[in-house]
N, C-alpha and C. Protein backbone atom coordinates (compact mmCIF):
# COMPACT_ATOMS: atom_id res chain seq x y z
N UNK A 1 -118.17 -121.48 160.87
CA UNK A 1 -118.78 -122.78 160.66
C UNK A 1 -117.89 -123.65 159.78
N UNK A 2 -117.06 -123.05 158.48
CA UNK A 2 -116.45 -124.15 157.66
C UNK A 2 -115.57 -123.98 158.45
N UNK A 3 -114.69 -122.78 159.36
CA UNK A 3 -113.39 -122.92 160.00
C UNK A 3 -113.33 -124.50 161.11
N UNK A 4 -114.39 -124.24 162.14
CA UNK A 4 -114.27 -124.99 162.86
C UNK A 4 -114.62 -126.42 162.50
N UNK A 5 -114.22 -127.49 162.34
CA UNK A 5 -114.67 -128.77 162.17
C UNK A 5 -113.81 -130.09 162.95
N UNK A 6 -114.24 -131.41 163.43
CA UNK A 6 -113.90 -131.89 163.88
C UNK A 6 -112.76 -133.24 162.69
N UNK A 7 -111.98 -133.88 163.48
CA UNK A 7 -111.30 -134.66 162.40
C UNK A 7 -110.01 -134.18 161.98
N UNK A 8 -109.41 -135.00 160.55
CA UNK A 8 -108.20 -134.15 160.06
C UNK A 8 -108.26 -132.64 159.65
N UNK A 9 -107.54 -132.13 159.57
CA UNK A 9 -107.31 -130.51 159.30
C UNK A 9 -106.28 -130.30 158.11
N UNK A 10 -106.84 -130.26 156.75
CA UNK A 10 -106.16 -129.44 155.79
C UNK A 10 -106.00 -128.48 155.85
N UNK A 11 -104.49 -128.03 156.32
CA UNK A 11 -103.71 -126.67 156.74
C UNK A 11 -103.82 -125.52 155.62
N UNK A 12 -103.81 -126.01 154.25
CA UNK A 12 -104.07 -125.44 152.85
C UNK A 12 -105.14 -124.73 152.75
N UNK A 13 -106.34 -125.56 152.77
CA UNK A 13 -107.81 -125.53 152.96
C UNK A 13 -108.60 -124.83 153.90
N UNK A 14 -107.72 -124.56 155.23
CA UNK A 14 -107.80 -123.61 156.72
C UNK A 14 -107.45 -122.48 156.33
N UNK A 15 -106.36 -122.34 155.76
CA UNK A 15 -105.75 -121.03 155.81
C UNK A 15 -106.86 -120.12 154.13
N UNK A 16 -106.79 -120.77 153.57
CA UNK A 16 -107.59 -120.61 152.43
C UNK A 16 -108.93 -119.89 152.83
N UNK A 17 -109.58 -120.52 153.35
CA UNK A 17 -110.64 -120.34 153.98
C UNK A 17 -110.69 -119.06 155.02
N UNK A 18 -110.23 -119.47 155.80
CA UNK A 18 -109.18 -118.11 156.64
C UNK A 18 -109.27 -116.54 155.87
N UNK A 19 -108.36 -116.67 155.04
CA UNK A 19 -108.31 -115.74 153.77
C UNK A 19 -109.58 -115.21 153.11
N UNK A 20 -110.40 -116.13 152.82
CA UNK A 20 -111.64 -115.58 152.51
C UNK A 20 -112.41 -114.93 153.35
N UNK A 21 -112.11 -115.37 154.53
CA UNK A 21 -112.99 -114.67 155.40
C UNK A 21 -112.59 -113.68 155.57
N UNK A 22 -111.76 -113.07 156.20
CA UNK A 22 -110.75 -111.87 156.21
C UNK A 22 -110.95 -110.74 155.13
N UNK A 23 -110.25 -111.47 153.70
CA UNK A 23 -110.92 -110.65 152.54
C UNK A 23 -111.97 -111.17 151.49
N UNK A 24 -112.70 -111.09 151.51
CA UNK A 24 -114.07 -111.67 151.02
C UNK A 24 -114.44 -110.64 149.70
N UNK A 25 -114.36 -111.71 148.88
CA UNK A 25 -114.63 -110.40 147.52
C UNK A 25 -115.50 -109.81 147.71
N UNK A 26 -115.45 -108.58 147.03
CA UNK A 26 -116.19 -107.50 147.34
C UNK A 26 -116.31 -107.08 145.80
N UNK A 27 -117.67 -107.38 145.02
CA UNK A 27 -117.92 -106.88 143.82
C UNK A 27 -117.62 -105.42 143.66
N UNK A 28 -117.45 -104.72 144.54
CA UNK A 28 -117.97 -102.95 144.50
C UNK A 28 -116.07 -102.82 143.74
N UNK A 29 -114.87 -103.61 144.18
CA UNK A 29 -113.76 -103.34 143.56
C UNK A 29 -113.40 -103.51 142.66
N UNK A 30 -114.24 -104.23 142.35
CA UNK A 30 -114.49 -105.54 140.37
C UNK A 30 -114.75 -104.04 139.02
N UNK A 31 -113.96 -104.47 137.93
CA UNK A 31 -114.16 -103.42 137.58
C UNK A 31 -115.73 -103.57 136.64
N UNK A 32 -116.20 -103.11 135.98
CA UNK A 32 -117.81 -102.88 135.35
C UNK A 32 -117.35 -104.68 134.11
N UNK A 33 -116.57 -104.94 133.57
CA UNK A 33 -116.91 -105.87 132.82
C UNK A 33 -116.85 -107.21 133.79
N UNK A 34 -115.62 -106.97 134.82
CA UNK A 34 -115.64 -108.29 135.66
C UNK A 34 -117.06 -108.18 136.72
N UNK A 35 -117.69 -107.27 136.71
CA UNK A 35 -118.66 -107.61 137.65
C UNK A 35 -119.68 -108.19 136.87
N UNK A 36 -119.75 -107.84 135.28
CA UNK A 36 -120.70 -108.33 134.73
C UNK A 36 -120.44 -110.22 134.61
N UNK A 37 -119.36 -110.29 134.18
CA UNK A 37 -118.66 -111.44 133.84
C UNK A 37 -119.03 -112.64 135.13
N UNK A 38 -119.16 -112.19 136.61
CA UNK A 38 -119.08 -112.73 138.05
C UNK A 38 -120.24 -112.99 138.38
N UNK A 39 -121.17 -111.89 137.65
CA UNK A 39 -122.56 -112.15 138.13
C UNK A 39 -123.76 -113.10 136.60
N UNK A 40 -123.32 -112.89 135.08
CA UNK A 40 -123.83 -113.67 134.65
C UNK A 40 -123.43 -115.47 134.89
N UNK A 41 -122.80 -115.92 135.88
CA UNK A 41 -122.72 -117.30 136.15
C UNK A 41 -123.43 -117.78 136.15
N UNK A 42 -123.89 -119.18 136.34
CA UNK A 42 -125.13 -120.21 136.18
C UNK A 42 -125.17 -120.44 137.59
N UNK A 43 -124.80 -119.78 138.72
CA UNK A 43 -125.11 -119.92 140.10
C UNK A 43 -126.18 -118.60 140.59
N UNK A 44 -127.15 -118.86 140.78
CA UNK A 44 -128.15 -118.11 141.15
C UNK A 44 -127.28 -116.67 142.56
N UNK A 45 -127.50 -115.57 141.97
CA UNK A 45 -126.75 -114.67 142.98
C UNK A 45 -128.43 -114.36 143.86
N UNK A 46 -127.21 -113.93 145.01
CA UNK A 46 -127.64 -113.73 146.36
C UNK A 46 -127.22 -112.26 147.02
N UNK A 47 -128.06 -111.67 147.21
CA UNK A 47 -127.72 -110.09 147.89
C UNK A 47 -128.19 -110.07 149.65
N UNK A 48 -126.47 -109.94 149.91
CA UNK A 48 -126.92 -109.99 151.39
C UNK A 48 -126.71 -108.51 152.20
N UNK A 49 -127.74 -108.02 152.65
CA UNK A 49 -128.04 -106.95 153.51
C UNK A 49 -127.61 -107.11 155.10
N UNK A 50 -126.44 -106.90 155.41
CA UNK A 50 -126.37 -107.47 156.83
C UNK A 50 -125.31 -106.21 157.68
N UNK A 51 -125.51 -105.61 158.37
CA UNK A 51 -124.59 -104.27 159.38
C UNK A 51 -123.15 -105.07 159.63
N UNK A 52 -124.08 -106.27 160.53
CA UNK A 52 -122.63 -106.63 161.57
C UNK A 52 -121.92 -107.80 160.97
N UNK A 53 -120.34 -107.91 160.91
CA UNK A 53 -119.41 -108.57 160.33
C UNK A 53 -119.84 -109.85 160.46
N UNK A 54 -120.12 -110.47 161.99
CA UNK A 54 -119.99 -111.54 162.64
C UNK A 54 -121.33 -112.11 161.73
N UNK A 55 -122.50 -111.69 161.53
CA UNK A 55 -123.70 -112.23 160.79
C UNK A 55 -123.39 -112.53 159.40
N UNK A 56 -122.46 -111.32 158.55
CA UNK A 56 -122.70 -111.51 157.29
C UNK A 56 -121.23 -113.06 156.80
N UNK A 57 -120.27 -113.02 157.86
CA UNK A 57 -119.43 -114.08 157.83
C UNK A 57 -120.24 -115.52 157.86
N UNK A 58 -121.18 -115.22 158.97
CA UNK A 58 -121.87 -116.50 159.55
C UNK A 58 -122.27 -117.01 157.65
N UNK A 59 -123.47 -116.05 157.50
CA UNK A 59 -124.32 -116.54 156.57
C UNK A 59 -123.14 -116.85 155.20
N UNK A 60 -122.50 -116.35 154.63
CA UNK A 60 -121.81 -116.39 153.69
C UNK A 60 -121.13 -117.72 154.34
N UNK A 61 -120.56 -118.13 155.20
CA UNK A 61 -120.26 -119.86 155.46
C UNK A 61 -120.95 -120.90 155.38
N UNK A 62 -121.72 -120.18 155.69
CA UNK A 62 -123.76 -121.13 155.72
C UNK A 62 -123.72 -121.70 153.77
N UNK A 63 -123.43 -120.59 153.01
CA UNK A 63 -124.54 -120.61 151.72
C UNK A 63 -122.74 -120.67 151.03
N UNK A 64 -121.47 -120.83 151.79
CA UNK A 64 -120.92 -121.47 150.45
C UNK A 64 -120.53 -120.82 148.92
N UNK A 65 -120.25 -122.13 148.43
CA UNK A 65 -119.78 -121.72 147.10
C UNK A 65 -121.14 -122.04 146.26
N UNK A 66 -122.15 -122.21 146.88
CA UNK A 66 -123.47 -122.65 145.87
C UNK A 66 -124.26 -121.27 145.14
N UNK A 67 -123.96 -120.31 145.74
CA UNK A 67 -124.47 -118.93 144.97
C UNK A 67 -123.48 -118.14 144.78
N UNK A 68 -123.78 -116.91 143.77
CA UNK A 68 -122.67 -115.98 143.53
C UNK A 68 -123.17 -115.15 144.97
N UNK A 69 -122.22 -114.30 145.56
CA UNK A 69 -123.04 -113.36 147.18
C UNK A 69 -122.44 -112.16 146.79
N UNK A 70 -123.20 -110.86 146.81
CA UNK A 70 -123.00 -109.69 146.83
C UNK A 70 -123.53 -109.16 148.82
N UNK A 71 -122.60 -108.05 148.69
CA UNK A 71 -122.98 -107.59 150.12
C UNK A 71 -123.68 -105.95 150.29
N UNK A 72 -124.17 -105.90 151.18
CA UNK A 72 -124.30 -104.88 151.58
C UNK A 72 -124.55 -104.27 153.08
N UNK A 73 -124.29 -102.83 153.83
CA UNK A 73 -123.63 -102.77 155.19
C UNK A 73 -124.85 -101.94 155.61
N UNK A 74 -126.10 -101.19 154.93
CA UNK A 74 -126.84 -100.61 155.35
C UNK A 74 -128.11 -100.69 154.28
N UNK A 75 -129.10 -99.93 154.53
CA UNK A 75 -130.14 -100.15 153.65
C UNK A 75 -130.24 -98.93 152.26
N UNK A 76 -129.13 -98.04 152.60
CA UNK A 76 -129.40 -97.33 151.42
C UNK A 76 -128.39 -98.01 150.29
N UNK A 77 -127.33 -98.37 150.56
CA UNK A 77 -126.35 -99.37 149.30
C UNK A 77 -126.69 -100.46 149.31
N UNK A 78 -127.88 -101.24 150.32
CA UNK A 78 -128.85 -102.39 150.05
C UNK A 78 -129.79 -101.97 148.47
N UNK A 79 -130.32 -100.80 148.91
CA UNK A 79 -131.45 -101.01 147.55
C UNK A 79 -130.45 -100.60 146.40
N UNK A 80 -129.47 -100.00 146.39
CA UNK A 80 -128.80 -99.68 145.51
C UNK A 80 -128.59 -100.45 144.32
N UNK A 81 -127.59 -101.65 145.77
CA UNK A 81 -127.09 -102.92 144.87
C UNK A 81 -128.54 -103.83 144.19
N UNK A 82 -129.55 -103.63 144.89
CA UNK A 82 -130.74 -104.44 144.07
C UNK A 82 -130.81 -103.81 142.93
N UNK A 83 -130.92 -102.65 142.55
CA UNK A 83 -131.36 -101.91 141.36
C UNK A 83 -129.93 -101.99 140.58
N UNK A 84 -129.11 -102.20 140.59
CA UNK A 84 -127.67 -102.40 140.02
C UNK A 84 -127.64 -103.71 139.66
N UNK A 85 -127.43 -104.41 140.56
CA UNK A 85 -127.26 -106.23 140.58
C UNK A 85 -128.26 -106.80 140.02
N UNK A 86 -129.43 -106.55 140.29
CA UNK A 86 -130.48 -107.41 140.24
C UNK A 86 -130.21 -108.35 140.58
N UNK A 87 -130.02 -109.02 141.92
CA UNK A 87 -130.13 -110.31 142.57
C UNK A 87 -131.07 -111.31 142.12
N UNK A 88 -130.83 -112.60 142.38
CA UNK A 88 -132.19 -113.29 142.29
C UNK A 88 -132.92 -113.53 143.97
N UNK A 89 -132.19 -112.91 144.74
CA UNK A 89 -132.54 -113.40 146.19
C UNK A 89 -131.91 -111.97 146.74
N UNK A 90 -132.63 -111.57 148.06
CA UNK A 90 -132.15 -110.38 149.06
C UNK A 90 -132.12 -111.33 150.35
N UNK A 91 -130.97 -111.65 151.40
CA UNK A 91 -131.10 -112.10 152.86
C UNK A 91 -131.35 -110.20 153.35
N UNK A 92 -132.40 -110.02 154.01
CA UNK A 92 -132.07 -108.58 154.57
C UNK A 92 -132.36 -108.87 156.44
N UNK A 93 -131.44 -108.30 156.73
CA UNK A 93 -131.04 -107.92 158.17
C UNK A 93 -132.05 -106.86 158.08
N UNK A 94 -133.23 -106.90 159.48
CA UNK A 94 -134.47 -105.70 159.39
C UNK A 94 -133.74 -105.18 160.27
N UNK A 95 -133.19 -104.90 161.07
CA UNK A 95 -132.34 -104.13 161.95
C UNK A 95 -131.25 -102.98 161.13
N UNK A 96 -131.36 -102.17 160.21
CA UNK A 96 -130.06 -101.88 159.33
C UNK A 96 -129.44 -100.23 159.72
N UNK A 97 -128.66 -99.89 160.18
CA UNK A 97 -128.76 -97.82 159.98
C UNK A 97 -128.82 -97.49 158.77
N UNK A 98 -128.92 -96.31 158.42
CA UNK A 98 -129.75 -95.17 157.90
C UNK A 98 -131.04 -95.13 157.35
N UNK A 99 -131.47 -96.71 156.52
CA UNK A 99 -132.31 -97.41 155.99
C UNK A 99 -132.77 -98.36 156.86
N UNK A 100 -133.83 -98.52 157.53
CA UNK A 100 -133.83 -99.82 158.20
C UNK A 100 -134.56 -101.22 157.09
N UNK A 101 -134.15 -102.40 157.84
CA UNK A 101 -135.00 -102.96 156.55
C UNK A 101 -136.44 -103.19 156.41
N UNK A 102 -137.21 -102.58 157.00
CA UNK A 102 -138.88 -102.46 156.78
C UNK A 102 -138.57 -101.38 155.73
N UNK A 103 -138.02 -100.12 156.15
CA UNK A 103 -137.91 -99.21 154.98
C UNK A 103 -137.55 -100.03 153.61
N UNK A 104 -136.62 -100.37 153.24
CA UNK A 104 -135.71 -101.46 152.25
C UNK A 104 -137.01 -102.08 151.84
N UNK A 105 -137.84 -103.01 152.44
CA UNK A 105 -138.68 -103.47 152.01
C UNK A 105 -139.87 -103.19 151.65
N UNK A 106 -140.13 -101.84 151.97
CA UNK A 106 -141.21 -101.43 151.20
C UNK A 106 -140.93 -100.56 150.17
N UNK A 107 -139.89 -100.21 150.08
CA UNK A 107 -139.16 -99.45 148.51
C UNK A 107 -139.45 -100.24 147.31
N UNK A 108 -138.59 -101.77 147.84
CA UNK A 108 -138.21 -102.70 146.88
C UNK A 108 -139.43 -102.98 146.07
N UNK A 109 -140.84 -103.40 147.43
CA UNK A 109 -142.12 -104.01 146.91
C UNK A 109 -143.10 -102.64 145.63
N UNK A 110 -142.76 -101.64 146.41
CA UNK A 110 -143.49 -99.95 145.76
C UNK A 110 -142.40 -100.22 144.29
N UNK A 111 -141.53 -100.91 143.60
CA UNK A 111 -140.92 -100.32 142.64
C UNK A 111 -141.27 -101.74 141.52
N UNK A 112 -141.59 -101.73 140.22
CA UNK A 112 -141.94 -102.82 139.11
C UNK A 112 -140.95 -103.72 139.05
N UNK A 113 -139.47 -102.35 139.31
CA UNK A 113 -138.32 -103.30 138.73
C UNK A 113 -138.27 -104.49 139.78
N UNK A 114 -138.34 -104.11 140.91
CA UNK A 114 -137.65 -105.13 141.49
C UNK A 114 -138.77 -105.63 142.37
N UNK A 115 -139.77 -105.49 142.57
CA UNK A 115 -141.20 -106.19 143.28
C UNK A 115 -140.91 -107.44 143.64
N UNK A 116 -140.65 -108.27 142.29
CA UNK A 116 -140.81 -109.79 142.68
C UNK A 116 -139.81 -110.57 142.83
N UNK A 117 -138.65 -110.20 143.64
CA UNK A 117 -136.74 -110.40 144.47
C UNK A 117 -137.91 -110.93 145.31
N UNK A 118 -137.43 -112.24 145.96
CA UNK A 118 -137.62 -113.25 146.94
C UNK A 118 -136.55 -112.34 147.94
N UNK A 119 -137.61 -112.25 149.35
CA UNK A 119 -136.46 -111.35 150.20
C UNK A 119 -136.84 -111.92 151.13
N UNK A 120 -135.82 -112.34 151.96
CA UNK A 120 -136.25 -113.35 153.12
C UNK A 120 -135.39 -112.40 154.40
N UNK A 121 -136.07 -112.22 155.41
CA UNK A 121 -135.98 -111.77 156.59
C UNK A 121 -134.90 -112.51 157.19
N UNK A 122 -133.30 -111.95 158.04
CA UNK A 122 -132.62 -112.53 158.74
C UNK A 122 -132.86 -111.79 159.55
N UNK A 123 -133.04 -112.18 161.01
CA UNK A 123 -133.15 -110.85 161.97
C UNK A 123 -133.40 -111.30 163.68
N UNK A 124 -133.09 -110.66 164.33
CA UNK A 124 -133.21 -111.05 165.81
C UNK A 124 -134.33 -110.22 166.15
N UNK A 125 -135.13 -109.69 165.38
CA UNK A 125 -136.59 -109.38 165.85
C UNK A 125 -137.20 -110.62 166.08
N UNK A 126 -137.69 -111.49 166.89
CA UNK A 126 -137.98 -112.97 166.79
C UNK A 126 -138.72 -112.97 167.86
N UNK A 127 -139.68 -111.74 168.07
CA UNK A 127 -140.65 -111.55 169.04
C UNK A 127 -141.84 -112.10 169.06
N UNK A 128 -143.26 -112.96 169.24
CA UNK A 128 -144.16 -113.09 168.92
C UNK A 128 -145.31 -112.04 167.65
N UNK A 129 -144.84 -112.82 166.82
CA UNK A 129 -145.86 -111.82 165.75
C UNK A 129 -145.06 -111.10 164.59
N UNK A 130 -143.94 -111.10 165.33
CA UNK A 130 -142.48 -110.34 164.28
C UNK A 130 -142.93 -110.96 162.63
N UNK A 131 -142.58 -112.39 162.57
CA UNK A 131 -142.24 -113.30 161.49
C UNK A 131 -143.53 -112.82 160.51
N UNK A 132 -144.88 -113.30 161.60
CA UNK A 132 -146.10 -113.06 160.72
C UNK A 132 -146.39 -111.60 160.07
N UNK A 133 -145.68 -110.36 160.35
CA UNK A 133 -145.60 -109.14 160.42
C UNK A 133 -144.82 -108.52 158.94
N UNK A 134 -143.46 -109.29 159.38
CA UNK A 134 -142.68 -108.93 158.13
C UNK A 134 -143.20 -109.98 157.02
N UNK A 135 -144.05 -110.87 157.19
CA UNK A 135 -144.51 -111.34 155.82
C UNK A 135 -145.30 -110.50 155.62
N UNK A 136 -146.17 -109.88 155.84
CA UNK A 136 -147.35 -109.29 155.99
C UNK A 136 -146.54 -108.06 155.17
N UNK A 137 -145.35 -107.43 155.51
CA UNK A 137 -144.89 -106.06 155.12
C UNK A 137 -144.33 -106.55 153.35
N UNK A 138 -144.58 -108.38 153.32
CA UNK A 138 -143.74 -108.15 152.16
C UNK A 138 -142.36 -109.25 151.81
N UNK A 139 -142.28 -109.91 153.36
CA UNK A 139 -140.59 -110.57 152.95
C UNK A 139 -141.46 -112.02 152.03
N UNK A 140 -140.50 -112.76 151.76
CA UNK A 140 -141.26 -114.43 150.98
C UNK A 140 -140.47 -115.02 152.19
N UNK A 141 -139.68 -115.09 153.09
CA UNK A 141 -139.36 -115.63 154.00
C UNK A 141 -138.70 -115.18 155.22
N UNK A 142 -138.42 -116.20 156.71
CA UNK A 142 -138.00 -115.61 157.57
C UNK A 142 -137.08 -116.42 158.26
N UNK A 143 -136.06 -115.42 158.75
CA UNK A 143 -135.30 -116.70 159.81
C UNK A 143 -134.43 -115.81 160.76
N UNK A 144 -134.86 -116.47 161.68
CA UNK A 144 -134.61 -115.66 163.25
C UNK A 144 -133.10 -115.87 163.71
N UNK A 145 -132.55 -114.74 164.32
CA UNK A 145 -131.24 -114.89 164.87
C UNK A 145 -130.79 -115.50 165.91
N UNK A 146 -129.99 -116.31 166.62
CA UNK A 146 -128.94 -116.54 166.39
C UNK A 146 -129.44 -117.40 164.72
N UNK A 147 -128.50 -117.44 163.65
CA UNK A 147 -129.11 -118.08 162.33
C UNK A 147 -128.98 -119.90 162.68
N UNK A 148 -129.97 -120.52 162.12
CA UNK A 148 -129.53 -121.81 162.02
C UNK A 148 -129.50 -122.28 160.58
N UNK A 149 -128.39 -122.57 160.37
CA UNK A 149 -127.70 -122.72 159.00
C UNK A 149 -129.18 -123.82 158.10
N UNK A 150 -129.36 -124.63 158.55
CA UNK A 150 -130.68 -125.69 157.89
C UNK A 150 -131.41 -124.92 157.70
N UNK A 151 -131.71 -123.81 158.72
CA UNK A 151 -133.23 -123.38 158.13
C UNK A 151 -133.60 -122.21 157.07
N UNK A 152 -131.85 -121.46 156.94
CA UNK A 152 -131.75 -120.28 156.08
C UNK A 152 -131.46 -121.13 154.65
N UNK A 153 -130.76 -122.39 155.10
CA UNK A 153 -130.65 -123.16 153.20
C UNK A 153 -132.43 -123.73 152.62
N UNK A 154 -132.79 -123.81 153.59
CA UNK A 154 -134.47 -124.60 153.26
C UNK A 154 -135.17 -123.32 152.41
N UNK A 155 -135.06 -122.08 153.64
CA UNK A 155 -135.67 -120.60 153.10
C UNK A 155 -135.55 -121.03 151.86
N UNK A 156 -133.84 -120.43 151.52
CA UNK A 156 -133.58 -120.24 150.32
C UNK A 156 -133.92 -121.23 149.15
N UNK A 157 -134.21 -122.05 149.63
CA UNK A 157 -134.34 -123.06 148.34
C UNK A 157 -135.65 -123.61 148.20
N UNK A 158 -136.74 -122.68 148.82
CA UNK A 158 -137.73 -122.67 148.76
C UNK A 158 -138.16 -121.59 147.29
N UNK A 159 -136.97 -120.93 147.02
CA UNK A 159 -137.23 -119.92 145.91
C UNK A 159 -136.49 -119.94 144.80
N UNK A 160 -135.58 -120.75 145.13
CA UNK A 160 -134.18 -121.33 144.26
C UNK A 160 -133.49 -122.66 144.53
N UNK A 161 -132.90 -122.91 143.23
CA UNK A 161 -132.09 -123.86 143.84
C UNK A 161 -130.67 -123.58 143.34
N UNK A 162 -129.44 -123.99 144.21
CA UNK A 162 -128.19 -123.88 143.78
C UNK A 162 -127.42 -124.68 142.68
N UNK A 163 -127.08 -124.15 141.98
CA UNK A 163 -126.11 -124.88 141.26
C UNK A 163 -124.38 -125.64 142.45
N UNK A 164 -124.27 -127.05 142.60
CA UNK A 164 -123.04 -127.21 143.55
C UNK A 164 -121.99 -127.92 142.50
């Protein structure tokens, strides 16, 4: 989404971008003071739960430099990083291996520490009844796959707002 755009093209700014996508920080290499250092910022962090590359690229283009973003590739180093990180926000992919995220989400809700993480549903379950279902299990929000970038920034800022 930031790659493609219509108009002039800052070659700097492309390739930059480019780069991030490719290698995308990854807190887990940060050592224990720089992760602390990355995550007390005045930008509200975001823990994203997502399997497949192509989704967690999407959304991380979507949401920008306006939150700090931690990742995660399944649901057992999903709850991990919640109980580690303490996010102020979970995007969780309900589709996840080993953990799926209904599991993920009823851990999170069953535990004091982390009960009240705003966790908003990304997911191509987008069946009749799905949305009303996973609220029902627990998410504070939902947004159906293919993602539409407006409606995952509205989610989110229905529970936060970004520092830009």
């Amino acid at each position: 989404q930031q790659v493609i755009q219509k108009g002039d093209i800052n070659t700097e700014g492309l390739l930059a971008t480019i780069k991030k996508m490719i290698y995308p920080d990854n807190t887990d290499r940060l050592g224990s003071k720089e992760l602390t250092m990355s995550i007390s910022s005045d930008r509200p962090h975001i823990l994203i739960i997502e399997d497949h590359i192509d989704n967690m690229i999407t959304i991380k283009a979507i949401l920008g430099n306006r939150y700090i973003i931690s990742e995660a590739t399944d649901g057992v180093i999903g709850i991990d990083k919640i109980k580690t990180l303490k996010p102020d926000m979970v995007l969780l992919d309900m589709t996840l291996p080993i953990k799926s995220g209904e599991e993920v989400l009823k851990e999170v809700r069953a535990d004091n520490h982390m009960k009240n993480i705003p966790i908003v549903a990304v997911t191509a379950m987008a069946m009749k009844g799905d949305k009303e279902r996973f609220i029902e299990q627990g998410c504070s929000g939902y947004v159906s796959k293919p993602i539409d970038g407006d409606l995952l920034l509205s989610e989110i800022e229905r529970f936060m707002k970004p520092n830009n």
